[in-house]
Protein backbone atom coordinates (compact mmCIF):
# COMPACT_ATOMS: atom_id res chain seq x y z
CA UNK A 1 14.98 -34.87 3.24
CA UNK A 2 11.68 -36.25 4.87
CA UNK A 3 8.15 -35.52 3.97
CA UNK A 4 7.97 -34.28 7.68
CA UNK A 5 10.87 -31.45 6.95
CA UNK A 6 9.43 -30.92 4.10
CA UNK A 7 5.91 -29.86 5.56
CA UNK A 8 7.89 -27.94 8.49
CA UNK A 9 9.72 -25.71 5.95
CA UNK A 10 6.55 -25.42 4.10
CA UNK A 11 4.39 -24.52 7.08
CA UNK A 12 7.52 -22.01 8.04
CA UNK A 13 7.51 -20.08 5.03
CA UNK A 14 3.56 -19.95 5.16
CA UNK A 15 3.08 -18.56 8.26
CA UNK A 16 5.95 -15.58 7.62
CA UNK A 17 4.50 -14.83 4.61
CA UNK A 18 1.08 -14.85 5.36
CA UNK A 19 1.30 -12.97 9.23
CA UNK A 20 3.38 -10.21 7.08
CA UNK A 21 0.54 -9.80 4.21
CA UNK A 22 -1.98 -9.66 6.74
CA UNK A 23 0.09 -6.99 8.92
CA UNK A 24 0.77 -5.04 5.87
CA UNK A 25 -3.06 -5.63 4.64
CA UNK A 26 -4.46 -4.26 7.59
CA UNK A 27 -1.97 -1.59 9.19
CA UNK A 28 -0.25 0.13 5.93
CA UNK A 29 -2.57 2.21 3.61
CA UNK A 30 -2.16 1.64 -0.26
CA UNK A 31 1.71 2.88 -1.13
CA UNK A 32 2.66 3.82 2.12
CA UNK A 33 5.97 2.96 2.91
CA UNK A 34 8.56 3.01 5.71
CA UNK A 35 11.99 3.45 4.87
CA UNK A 36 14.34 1.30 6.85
CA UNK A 37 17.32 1.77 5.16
CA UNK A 38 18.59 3.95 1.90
CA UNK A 39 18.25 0.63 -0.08
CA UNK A 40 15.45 -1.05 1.66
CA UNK A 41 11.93 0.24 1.99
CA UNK A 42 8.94 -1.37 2.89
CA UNK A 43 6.04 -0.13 0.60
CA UNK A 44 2.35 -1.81 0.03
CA UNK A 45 1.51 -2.38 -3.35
CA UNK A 46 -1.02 -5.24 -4.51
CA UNK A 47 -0.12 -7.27 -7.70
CA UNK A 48 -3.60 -8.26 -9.73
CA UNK A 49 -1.75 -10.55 -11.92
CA UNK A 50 1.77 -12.47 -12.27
CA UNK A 51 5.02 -11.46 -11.49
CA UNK A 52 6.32 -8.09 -12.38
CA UNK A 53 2.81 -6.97 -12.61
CA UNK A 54 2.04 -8.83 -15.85
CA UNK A 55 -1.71 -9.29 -16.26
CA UNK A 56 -3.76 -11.40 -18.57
CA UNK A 57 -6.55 -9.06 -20.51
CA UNK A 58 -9.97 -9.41 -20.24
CA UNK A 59 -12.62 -9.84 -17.20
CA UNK A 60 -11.81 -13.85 -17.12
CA UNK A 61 -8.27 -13.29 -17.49
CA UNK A 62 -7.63 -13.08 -13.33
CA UNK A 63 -9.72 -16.23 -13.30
CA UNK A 64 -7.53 -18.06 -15.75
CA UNK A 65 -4.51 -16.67 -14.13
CA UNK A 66 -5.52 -17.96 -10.33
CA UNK A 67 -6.68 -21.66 -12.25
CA UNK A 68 -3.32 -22.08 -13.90
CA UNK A 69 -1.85 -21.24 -10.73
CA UNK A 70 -3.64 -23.98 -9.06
CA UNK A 71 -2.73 -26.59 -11.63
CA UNK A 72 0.64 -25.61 -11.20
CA UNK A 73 0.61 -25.97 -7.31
CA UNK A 74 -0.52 -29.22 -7.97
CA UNK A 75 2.27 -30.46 -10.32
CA UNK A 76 5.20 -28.95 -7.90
CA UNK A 77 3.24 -30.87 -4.80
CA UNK A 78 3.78 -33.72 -6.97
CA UNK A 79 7.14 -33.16 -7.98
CA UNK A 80 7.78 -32.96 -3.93
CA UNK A 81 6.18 -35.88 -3.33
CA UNK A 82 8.39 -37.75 -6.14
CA UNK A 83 11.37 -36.27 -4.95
CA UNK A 84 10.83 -37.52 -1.03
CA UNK A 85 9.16 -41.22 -2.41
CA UNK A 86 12.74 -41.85 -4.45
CA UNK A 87 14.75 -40.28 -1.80
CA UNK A 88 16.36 -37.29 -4.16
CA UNK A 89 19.23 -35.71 -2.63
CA UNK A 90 18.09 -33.45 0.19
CA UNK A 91 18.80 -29.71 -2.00
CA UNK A 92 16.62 -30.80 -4.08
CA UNK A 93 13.83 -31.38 -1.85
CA UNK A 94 14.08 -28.20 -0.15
CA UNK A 95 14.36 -26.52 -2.58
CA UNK A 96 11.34 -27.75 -4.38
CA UNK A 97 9.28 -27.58 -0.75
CA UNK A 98 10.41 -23.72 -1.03
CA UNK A 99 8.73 -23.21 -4.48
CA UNK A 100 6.00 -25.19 -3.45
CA UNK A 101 5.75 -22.74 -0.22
CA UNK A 102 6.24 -19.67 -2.27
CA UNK A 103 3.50 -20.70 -4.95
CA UNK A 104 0.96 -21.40 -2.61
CA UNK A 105 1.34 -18.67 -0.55
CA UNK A 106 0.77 -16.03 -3.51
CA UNK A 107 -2.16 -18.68 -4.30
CA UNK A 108 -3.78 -17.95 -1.18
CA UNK A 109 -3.63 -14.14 -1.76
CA UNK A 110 -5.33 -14.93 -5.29
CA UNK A 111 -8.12 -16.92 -4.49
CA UNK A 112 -9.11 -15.47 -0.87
CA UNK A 113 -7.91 -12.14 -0.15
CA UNK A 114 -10.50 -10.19 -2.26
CA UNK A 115 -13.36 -12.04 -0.15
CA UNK A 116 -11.45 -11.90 3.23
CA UNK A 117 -10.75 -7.95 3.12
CA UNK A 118 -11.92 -4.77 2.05
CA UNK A 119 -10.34 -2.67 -0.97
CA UNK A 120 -7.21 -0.72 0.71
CA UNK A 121 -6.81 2.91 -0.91
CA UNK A 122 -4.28 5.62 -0.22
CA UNK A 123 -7.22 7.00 2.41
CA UNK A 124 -8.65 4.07 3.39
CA UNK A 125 -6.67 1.16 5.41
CA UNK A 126 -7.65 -2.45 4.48
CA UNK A 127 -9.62 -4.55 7.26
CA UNK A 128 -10.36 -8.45 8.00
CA UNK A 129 -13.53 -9.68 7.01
CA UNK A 130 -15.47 -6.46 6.31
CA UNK A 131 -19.20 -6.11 7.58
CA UNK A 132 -20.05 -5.53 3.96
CA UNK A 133 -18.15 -8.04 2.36
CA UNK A 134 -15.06 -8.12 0.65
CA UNK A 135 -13.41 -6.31 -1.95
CA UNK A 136 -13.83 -8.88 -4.68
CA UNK A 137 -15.48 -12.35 -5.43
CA UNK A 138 -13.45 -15.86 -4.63
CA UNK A 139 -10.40 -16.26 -7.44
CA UNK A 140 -10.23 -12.45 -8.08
CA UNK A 141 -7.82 -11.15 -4.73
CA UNK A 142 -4.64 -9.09 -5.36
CA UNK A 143 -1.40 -10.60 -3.97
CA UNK A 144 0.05 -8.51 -1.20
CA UNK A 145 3.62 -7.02 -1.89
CA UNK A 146 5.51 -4.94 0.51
CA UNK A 147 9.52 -5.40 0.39
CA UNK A 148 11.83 -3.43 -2.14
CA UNK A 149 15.26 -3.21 -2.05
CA UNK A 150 16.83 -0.14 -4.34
CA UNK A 151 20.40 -0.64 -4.49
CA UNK A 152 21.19 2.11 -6.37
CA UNK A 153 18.50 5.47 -7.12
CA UNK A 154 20.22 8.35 -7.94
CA UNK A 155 21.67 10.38 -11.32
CA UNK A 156 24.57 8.58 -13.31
CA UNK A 157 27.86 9.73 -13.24
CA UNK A 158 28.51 12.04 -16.56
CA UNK A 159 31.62 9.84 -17.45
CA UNK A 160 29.25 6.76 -18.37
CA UNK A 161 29.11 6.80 -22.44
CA UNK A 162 25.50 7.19 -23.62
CA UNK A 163 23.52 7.00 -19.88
CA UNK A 164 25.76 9.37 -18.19
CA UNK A 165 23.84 12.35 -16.03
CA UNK A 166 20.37 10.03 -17.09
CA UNK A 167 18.56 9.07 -13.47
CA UNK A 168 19.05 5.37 -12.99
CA UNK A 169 17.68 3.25 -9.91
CA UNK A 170 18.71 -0.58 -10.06
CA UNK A 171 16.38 -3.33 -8.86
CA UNK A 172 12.73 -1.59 -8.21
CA UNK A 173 10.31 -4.43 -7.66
CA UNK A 174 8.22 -5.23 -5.17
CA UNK A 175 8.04 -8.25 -3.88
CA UNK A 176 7.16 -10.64 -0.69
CA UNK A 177 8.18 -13.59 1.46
CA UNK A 178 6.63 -15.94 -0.94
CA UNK A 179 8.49 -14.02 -4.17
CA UNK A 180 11.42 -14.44 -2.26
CA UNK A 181 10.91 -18.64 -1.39
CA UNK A 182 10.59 -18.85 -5.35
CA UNK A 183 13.52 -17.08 -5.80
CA UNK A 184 15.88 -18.80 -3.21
CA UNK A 185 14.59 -21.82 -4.29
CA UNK A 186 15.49 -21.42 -7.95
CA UNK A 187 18.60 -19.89 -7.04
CA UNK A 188 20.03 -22.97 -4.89
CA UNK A 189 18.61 -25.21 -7.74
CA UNK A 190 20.98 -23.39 -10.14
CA UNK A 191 23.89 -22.73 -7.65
CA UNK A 192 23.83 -26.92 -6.80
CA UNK A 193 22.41 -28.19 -9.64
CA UNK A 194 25.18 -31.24 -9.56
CA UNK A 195 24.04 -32.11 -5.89
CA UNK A 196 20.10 -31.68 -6.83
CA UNK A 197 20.41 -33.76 -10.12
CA UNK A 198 23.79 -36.20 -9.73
CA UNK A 199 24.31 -38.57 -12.90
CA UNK A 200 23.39 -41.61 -11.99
């Protein structure tokens, strides 16, 4: 795969994930959510930290979070670079120019957001570069999450040893376009690991 695909799938990605934050960002109030199936809802939630809504403690720890997630940007742009110079098989490529994609996108969210836009509350609806400022200082913006798909929410069958008539929902997180690059990304790696890596 060429460095010019590359940068087009890249560039792809970017735009849908960033013209969906900013819709969400400045149209949906904090948690409100539009249910577009029984299973799929869209919802806005904003993630300080790392996936799953890990954080790192302390006042610096956003900062240190958003730094390491620059160095890592850096060594997958690398690693995409490598992989188009030696002409890797082209899975691998795209797949690494999806990570790449993903990771940047929730970068962009992390360093910029909180100085592009104002806090969004369950009242208030977030806007684009606030008369006042923003809602945070450079390196300190939430990432913007808004898809969840629930496959399953309800009470569990009494039958079930040990869980049975216990409320159970299956796969809750929240998550966006660049989450969801990552993911696929990862996934195909795994799935066609033999193509993506052949002995040599």
């Amino acid at each position: 795969m060429s460095l010019k695909k590359s940068i087009l799938v890249i560039i792809l990605v970017l735009l849908i994930d960033q013209i969906t934050k900013i819709y969400i960002k400045t149209h949906f109030s904090l948690h409100e959510e539009v249910k577009v199936f029984d299973w799929f809802r869209i919802i806005f939630v904003e993630n300080k930290g790392m996936a799953w809504g890990f954080e790192l403690p302390g006042s610096y720890g956003k900062l240190v979070l958003s730094l390491f997630r620059l160095i890592a940007i850096t060594g997958i742009g690398y690693w995409l670079y490598d992989s188009v110079r030696k002409n890797n098989p082209a899975i691998l490529t795209f797949c690494i120019a999806l990570i790449f994609a993903g990771a940047f996108g929730n970068i962009i969210d992390s360093i910029f957001y909180g100085v592009l836009f104002s806090e969004s509350t369950q009242v208030t609806i977030g806007s684009f570069l606030p008369e006042g400022g923003g809602y945070e200082s450079i390196f300190y913006g939430k990432v913007v999450d808004m898809i969840q798909f629930t496959f399953y929410d309800d009470t569990l069958p009494e039958w079930i040893p040990f869980w049975g008539g216990d409320h159970f929902s299956f796969f809750d997180p929240v998550f966006n376009i660049a989450d969801s690059a990552i993911s696929v990304g990862v996934f195909l790696l795994i799935i066609f690991n033999k193509k993506a890596f052949p002995k040599k």
